[in-house]
C-alpha atoms as a PDB file:
ATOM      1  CA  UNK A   1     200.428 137.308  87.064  1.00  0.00           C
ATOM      2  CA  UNK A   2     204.062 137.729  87.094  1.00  0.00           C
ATOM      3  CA  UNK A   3     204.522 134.508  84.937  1.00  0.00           C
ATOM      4  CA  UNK A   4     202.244 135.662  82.607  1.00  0.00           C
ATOM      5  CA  UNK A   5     204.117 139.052  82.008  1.00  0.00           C
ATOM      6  CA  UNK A   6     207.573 137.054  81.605  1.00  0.00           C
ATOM      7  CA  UNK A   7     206.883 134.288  79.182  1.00  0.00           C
ATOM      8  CA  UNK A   8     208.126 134.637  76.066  1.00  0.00           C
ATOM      9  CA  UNK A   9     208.714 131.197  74.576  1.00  0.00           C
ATOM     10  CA  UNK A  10     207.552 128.378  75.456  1.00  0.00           C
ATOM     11  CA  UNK A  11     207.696 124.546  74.111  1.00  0.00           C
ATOM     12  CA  UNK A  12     205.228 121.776  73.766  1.00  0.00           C
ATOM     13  CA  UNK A  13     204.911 118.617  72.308  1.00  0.00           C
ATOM     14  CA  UNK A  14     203.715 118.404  69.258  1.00  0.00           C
ATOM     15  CA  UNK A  15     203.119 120.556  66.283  1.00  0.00           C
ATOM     16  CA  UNK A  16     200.984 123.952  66.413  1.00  0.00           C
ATOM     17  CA  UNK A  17     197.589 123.126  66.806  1.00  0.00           C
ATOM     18  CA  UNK A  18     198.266 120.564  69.688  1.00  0.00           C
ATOM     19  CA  UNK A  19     196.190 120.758  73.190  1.00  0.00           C
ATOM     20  CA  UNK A  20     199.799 121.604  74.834  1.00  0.00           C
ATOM     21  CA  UNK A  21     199.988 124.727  73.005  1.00  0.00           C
ATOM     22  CA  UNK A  22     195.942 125.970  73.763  1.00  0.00           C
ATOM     23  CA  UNK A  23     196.954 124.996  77.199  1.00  0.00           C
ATOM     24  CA  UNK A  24     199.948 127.069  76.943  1.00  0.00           C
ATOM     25  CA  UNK A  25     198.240 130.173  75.735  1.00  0.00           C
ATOM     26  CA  UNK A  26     195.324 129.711  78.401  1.00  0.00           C
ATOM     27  CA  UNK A  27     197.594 129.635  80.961  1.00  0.00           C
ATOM     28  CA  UNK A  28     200.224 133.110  79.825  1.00  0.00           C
ATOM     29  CA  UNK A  29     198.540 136.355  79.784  1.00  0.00           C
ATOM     30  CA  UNK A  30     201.370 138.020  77.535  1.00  0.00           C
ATOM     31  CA  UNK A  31     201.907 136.751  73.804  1.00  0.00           C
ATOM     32  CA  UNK A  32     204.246 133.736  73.826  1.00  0.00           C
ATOM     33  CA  UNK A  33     206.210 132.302  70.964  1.00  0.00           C
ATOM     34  CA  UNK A  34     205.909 128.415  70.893  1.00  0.00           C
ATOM     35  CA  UNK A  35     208.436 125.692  70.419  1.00  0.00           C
ATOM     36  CA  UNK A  36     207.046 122.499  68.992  1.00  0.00           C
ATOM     37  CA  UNK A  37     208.950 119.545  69.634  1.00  0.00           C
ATOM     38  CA  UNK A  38     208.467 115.633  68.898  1.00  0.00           C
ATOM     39  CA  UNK A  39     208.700 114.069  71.774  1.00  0.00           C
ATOM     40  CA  UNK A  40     208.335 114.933  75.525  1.00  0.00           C
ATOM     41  CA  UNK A  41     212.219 114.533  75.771  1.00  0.00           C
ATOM     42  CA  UNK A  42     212.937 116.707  73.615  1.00  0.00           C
ATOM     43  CA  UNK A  43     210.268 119.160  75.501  1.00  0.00           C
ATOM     44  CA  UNK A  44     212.482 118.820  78.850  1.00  0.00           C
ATOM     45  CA  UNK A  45     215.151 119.330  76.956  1.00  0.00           C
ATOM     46  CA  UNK A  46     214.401 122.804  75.425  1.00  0.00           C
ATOM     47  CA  UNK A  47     213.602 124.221  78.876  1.00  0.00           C
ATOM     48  CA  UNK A  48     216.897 122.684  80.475  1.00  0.00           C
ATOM     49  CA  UNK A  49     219.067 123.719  77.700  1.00  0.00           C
ATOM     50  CA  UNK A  50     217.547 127.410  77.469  1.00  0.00           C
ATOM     51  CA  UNK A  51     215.714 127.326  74.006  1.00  0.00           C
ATOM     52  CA  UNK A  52     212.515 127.564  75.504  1.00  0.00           C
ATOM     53  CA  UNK A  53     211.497 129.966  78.858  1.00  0.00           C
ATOM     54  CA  UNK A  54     208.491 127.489  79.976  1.00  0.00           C
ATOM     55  CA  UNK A  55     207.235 124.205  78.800  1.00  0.00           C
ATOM     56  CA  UNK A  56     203.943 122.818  78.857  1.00  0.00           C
ATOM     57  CA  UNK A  57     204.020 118.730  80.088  1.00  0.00           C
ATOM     58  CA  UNK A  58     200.959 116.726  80.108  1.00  0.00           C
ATOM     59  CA  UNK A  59     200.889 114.538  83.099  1.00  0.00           C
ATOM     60  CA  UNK A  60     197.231 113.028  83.356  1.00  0.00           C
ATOM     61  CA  UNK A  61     194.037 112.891  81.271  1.00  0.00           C
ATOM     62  CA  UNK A  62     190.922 112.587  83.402  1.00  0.00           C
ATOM     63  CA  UNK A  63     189.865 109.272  81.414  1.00  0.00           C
ATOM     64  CA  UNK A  64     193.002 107.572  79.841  1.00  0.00           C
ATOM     65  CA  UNK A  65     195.094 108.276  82.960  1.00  0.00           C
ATOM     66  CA  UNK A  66     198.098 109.264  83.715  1.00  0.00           C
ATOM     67  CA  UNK A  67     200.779 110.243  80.999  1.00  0.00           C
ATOM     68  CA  UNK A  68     203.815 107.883  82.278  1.00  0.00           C
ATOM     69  CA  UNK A  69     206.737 108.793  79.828  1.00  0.00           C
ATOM     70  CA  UNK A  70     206.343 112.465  81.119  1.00  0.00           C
ATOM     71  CA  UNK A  71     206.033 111.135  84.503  1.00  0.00           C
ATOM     72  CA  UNK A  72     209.487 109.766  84.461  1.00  0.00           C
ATOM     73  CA  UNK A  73     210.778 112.157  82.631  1.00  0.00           C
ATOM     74  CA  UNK A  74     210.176 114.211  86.025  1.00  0.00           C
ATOM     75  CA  UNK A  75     211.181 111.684  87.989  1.00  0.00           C
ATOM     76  CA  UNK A  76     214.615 111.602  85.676  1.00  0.00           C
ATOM     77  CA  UNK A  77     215.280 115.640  85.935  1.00  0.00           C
ATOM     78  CA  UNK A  78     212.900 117.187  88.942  1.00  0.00           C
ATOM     79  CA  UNK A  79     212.832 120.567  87.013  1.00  0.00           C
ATOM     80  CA  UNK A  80     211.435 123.423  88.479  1.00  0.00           C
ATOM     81  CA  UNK A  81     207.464 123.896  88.306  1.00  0.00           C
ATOM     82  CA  UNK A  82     205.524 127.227  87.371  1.00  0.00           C
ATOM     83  CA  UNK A  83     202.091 125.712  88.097  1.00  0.00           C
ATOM     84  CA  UNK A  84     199.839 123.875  86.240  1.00  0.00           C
ATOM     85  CA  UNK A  85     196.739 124.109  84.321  1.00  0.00           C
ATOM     86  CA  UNK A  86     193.476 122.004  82.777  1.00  0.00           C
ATOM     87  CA  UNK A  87     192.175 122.040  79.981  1.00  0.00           C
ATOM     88  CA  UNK A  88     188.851 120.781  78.937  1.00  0.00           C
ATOM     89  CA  UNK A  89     189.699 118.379  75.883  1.00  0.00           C
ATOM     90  CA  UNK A  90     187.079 118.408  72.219  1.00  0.00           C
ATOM     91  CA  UNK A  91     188.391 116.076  69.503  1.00  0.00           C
ATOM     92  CA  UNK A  92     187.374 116.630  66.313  1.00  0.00           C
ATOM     93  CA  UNK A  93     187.707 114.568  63.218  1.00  0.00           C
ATOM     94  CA  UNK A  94     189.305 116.360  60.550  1.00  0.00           C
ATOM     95  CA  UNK A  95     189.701 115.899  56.685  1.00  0.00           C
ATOM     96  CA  UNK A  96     190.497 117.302  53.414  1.00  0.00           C
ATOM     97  CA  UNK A  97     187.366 119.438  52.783  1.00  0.00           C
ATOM     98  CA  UNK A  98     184.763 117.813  50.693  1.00  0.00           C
ATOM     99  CA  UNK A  99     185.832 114.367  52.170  1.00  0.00           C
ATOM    100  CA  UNK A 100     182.288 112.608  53.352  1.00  0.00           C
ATOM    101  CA  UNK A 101     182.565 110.488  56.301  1.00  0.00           C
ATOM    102  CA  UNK A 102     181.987 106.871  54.612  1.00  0.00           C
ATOM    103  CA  UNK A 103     185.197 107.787  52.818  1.00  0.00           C
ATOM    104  CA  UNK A 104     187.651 107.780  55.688  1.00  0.00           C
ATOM    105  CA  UNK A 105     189.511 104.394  55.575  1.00  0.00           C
ATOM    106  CA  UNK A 106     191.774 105.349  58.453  1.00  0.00           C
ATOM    107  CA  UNK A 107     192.252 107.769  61.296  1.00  0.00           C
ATOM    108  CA  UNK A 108     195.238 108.888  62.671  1.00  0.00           C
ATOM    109  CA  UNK A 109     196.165 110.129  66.290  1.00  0.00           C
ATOM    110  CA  UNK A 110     197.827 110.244  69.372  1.00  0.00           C
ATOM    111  CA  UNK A 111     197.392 106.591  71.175  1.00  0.00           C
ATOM    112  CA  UNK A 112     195.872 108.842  73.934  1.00  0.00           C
ATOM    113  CA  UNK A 113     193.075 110.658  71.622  1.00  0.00           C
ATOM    114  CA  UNK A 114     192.631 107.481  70.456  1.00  0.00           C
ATOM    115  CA  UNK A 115     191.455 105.790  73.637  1.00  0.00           C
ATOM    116  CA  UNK A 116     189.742 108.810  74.403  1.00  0.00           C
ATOM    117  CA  UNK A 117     187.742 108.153  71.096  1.00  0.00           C
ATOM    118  CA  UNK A 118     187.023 104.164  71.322  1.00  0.00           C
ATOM    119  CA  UNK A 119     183.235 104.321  71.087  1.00  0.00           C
ATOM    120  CA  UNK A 120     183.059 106.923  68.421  1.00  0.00           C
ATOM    121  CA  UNK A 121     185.565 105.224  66.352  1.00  0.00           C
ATOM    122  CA  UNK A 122     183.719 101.797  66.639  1.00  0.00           C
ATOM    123  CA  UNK A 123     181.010 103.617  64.167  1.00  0.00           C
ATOM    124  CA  UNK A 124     183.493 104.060  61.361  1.00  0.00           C
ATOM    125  CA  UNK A 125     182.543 100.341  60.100  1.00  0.00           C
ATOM    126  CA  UNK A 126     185.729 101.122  57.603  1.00  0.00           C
ATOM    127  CA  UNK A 127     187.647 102.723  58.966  1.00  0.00           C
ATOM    128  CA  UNK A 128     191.373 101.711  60.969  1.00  0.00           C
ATOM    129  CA  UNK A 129     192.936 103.585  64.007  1.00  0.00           C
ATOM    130  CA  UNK A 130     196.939 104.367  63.688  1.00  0.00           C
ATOM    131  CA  UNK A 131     198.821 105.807  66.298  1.00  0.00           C
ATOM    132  CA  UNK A 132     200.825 108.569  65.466  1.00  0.00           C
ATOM    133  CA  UNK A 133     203.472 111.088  67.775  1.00  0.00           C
ATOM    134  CA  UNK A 134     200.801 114.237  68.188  1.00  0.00           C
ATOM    135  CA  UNK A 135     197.051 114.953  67.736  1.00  0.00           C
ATOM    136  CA  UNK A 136     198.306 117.984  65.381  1.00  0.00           C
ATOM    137  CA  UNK A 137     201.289 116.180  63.655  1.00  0.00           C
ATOM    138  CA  UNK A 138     198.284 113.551  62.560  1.00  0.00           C
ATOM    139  CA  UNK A 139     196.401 116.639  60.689  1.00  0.00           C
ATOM    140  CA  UNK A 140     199.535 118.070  59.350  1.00  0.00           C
ATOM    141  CA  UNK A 141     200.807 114.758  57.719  1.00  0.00           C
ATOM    142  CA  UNK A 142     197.256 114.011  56.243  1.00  0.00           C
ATOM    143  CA  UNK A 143     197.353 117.618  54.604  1.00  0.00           C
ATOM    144  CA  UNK A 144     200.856 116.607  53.165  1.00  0.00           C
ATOM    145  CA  UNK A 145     200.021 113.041  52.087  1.00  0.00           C
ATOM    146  CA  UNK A 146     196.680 114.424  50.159  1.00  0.00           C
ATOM    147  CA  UNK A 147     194.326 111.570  50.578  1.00  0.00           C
ATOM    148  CA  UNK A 148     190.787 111.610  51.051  1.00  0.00           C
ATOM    149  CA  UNK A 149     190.357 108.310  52.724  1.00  0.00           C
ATOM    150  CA  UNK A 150     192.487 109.981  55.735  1.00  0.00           C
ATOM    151  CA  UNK A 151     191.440 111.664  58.526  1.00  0.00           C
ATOM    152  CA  UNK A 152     192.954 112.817  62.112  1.00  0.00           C
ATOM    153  CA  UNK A 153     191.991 112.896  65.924  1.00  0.00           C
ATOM    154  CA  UNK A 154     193.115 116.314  67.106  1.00  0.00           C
ATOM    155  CA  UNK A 155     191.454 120.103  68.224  1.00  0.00           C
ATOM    156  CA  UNK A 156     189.577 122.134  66.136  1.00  0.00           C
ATOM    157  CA  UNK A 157     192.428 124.547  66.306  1.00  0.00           C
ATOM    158  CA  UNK A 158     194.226 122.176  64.136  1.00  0.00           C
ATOM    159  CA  UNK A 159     192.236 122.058  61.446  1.00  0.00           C
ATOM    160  CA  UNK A 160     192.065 126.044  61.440  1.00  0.00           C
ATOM    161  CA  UNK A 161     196.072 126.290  61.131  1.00  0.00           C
ATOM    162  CA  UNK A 162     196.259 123.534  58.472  1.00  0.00           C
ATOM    163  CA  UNK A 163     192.809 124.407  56.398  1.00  0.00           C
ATOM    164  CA  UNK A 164     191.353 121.302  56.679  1.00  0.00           C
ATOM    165  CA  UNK A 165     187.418 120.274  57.397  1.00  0.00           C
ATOM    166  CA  UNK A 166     186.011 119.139  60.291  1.00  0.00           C
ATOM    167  CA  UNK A 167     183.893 116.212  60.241  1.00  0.00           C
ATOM    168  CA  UNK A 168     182.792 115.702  63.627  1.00  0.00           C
ATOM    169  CA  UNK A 169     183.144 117.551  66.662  1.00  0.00           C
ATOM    170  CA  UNK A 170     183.336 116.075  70.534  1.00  0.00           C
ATOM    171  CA  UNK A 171     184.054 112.748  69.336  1.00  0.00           C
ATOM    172  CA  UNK A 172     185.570 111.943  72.913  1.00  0.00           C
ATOM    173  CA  UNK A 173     183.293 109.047  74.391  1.00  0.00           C
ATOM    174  CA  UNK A 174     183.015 111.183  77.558  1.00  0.00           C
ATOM    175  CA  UNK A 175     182.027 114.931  77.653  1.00  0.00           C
ATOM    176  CA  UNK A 176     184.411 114.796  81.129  1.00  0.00           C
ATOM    177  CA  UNK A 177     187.426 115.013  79.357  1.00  0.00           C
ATOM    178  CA  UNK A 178     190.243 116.682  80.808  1.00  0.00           C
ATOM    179  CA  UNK A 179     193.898 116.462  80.693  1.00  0.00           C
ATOM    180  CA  UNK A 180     196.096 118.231  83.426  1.00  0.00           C
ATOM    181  CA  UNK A 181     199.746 120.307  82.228  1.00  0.00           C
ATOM    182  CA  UNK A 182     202.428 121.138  84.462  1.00  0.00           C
ATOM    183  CA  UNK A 183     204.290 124.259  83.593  1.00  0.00           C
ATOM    184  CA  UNK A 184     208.369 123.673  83.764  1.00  0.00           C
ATOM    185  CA  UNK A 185     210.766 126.445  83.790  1.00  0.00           C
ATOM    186  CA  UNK A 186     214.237 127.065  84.240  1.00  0.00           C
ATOM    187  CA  UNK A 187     214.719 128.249  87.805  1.00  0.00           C
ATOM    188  CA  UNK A 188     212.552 127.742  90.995  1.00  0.00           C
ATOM    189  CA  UNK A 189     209.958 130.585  91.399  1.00  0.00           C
ATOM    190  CA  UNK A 190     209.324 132.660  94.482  1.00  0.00           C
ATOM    191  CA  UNK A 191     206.788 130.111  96.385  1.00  0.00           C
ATOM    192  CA  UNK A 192     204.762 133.305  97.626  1.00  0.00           C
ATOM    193  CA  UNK A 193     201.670 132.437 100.025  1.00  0.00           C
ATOM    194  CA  UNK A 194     198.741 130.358 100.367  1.00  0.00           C
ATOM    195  CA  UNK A 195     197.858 126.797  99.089  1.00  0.00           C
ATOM    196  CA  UNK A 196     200.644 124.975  96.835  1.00  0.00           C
ATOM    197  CA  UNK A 197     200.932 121.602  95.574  1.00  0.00           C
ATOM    198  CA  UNK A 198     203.722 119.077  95.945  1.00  0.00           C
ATOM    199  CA  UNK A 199     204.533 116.609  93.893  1.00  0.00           C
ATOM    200  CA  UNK A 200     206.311 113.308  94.954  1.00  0.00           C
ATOM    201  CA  UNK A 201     207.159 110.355  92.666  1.00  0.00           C
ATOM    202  CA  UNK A 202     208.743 107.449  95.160  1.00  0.00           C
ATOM    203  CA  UNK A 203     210.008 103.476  94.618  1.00  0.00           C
ATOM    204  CA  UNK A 204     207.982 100.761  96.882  1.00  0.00           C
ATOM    205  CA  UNK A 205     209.873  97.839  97.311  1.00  0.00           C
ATOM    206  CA  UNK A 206     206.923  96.207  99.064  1.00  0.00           C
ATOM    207  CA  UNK A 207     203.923  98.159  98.714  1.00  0.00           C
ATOM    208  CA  UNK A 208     201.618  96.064 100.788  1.00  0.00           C
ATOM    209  CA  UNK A 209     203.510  97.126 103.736  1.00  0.00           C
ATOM    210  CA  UNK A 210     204.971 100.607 103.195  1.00  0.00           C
ATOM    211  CA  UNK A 211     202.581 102.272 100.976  1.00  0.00           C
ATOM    212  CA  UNK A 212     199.842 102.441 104.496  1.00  0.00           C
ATOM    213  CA  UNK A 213     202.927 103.775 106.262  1.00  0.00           C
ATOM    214  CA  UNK A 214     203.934 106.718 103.830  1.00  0.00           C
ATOM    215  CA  UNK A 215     199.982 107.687 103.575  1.00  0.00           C
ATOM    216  CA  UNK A 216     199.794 107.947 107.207  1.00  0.00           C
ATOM    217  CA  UNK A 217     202.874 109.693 107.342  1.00  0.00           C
ATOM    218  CA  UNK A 218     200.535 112.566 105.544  1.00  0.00           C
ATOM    219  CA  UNK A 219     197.250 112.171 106.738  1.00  0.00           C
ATOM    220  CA  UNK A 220     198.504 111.925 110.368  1.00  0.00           C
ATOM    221  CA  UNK A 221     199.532 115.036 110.211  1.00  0.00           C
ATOM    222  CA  UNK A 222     196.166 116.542 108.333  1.00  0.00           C
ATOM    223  CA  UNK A 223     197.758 117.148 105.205  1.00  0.00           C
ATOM    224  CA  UNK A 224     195.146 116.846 102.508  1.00  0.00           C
ATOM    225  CA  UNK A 225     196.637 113.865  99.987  1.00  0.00           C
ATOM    226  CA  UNK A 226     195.065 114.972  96.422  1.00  0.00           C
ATOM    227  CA  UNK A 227     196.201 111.673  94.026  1.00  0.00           C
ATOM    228  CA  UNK A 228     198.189 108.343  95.257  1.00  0.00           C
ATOM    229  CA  UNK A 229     198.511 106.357  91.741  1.00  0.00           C
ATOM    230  CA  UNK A 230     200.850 103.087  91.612  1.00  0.00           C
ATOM    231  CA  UNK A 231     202.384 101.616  88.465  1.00  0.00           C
ATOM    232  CA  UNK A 232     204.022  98.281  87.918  1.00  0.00           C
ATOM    233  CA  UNK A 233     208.414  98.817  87.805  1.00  0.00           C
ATOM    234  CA  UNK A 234     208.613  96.557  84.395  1.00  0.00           C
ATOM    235  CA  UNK A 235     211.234  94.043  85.186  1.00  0.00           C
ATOM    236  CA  UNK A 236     211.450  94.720  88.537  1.00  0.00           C
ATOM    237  CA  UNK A 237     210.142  91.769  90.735  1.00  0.00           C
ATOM    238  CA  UNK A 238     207.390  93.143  93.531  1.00  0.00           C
ATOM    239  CA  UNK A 239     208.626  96.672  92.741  1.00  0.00           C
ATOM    240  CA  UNK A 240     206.269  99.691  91.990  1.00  0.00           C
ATOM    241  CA  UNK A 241     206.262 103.485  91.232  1.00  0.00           C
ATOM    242  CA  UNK A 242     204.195 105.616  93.222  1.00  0.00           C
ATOM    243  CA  UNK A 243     202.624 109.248  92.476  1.00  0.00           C
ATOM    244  CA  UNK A 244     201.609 111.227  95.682  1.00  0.00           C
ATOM    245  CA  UNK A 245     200.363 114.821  95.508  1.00  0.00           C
ATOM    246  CA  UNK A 246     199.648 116.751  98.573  1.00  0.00           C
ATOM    247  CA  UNK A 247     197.923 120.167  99.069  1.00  0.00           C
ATOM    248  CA  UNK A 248     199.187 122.066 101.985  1.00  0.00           C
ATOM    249  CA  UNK A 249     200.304 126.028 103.133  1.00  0.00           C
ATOM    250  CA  UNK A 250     203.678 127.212 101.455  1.00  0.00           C
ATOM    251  CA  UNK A 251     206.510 126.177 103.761  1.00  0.00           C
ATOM    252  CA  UNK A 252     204.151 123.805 105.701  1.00  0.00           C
ATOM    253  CA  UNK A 253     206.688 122.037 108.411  1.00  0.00           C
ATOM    254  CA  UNK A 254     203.982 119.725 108.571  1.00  0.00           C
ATOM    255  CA  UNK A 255     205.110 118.831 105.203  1.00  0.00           C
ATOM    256  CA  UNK A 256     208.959 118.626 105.630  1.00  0.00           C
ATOM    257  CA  UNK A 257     208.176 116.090 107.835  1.00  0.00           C
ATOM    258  CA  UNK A 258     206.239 114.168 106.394  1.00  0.00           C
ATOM    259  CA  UNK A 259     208.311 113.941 103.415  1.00  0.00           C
ATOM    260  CA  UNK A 260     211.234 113.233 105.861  1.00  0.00           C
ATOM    261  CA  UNK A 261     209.080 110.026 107.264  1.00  0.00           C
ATOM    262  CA  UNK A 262     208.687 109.359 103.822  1.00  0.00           C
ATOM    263  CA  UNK A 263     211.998 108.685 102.481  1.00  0.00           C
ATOM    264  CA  UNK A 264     212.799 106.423 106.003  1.00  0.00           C
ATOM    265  CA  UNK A 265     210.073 103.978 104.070  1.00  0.00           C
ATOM    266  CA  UNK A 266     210.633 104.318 100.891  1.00  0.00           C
ATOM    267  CA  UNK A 267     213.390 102.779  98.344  1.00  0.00           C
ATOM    268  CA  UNK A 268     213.819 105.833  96.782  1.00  0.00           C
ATOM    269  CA  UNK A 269     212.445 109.699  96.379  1.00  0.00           C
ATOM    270  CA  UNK A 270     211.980 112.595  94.237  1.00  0.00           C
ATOM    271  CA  UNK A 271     210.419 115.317  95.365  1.00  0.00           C
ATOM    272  CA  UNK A 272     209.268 117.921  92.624  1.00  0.00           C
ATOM    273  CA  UNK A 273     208.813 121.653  93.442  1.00  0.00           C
ATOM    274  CA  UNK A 274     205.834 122.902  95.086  1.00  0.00           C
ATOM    275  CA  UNK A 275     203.725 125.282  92.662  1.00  0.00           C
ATOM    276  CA  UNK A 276     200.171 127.374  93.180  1.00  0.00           C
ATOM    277  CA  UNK A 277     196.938 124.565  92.366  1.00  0.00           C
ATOM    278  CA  UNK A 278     196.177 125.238  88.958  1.00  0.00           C
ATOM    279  CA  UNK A 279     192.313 126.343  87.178  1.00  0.00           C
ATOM    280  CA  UNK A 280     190.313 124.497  84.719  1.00  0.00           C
ATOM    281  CA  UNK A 281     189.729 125.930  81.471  1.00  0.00           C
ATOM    282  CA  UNK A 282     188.223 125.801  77.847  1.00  0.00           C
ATOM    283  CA  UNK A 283     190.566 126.287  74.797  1.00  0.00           C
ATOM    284  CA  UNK A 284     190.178 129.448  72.648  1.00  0.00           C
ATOM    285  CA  UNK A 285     190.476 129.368  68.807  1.00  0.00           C
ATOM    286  CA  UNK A 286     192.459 132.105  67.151  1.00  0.00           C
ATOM    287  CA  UNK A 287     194.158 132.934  64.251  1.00  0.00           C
ATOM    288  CA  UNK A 288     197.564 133.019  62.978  1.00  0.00           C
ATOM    289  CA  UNK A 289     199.054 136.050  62.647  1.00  0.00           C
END
């Protein structure tokens, strides 16, 4: 794919290791260069400002939900969309090698691979969660800090780049455990033929009696509606944020007006760039060159 053949660096969140950057080489064919950063701003921010061609934003896990800092984050900038990919998530807990399991006194994560881990982690009789920027940053630090008593949530990739062991694998407390990227890059893509996705983040003032409205706004006009999510507006009395994604044919007028109805009902309305549905995949290990 064209993508594929142009990507030459490309930032994540987090530190090598991290799902973000298995997801990122799943998804480009050619050999990329990643750019960890340590926090999703600072992800938008490397594509925006140039230092990175693509960049690889987590926007929903299949069982912890929906990812809402990168959410507004989109909703903040709009940037332009590549696609998107998912990747089939195996956490691991990793150690110094010849650490035994009744030695780990606490475990350190992502708050996401964390929640994803509840049930296993309620066996560790001894052992205390901490949250933590990045599934790989949580290896990395452990390495440095040199304890035994510490172990880390993250991808068995991790433990390869850092040399660490591996205590346990597919510690997630469901085997259905998925979490969806979307691909930014600099400049809108060609849109090119056949089914794309369309992304719409929107502001309900009343959501009892507009959000009926803006769905039938879509499926009046047999548009196939693929996630409508609401979140709370902290602070905001009766206010909420919606997420609508719609499937239709590139350049669907169909769509243009529906998105037109759409912004007659709602308080406000971003509408992110339409990009080709994405495949599920499992991570590859590899080595560092």
């Amino acid at each position: 794919m064209l993508i594929a053949e142009v990507a030459k660096r490309v930032a994540v969140q987090g530190e090598l290791g991290s799902y973000s950057e298995l997801a990122a080489h799943e998804f480009f064919a050619a050999p990329i260069a990643i750019v960890p950063c340590p926090t999703f701003a600072g992800l938008f921010a490397a594509v925006a400002e140039g230092r990175a061609d693509f960049g690889m934003a987590p926007v929903e896990n299949s069982l912890a939900g929906s990812i809402h800092p990168v959410w507004d984050l989109l909703a903040e900038q709009a940037p332009p969309i590549a696609g998107e990919i998912t990747l089939r998530v195996d956490h691991c807990l990793i150690a110094h090698p010849g650490t035994r399991l009744e030695e780990v006194r606490r475990v350190y994560s992502h708050p996401q691979a964390l929640a994803q881990c509840q049930e296993y982690l309620g066996t560790l009789k001894h052992a205390q969660a901490q949250e933590v920027y990045d599934t790989a940053g949580a290896v990395k630090m452990i390495k440095e800090g040199g304890r035994r008593d510490e172990a880390a949530i993250a991808s068995a990739q991790a433990a390869i780049d850092h040399e660490m062991a591996i205590l346990a694998e597919n510690i997630q407390t469901d085997q259905r455990n998925y979490t969806r990227f979307l691909v930014l890059c600099q400049q809108p893509l060609p849109v090119g033929e056949g089914k794309r996705k369309s992304t719409l983040i929107l502001d309900l003032a009343d959501t009892a009696r507009t959000l009926p409205a803006i769905l039938a706004a879509f499926s009046g006009r047999q548009l196939e509606v693929l996630k409508v999510e609401l979140r709370k507006r902290l602070g905001l009395p009766w206010e909420y944020r919606c997420y609508l994604e719609v499937l239709t044919e590139a350049g669907s007028p169909a769509l243009r007006a529906a998105i037109a109805e759409t912004r007659n009902l709602a308080g406000w309305l971003r509408v992110i760039d339409a990009y080709a549905p994405g495949q599920t995949t499992i991570a590859r290990l590899h080595t560092r060159s």
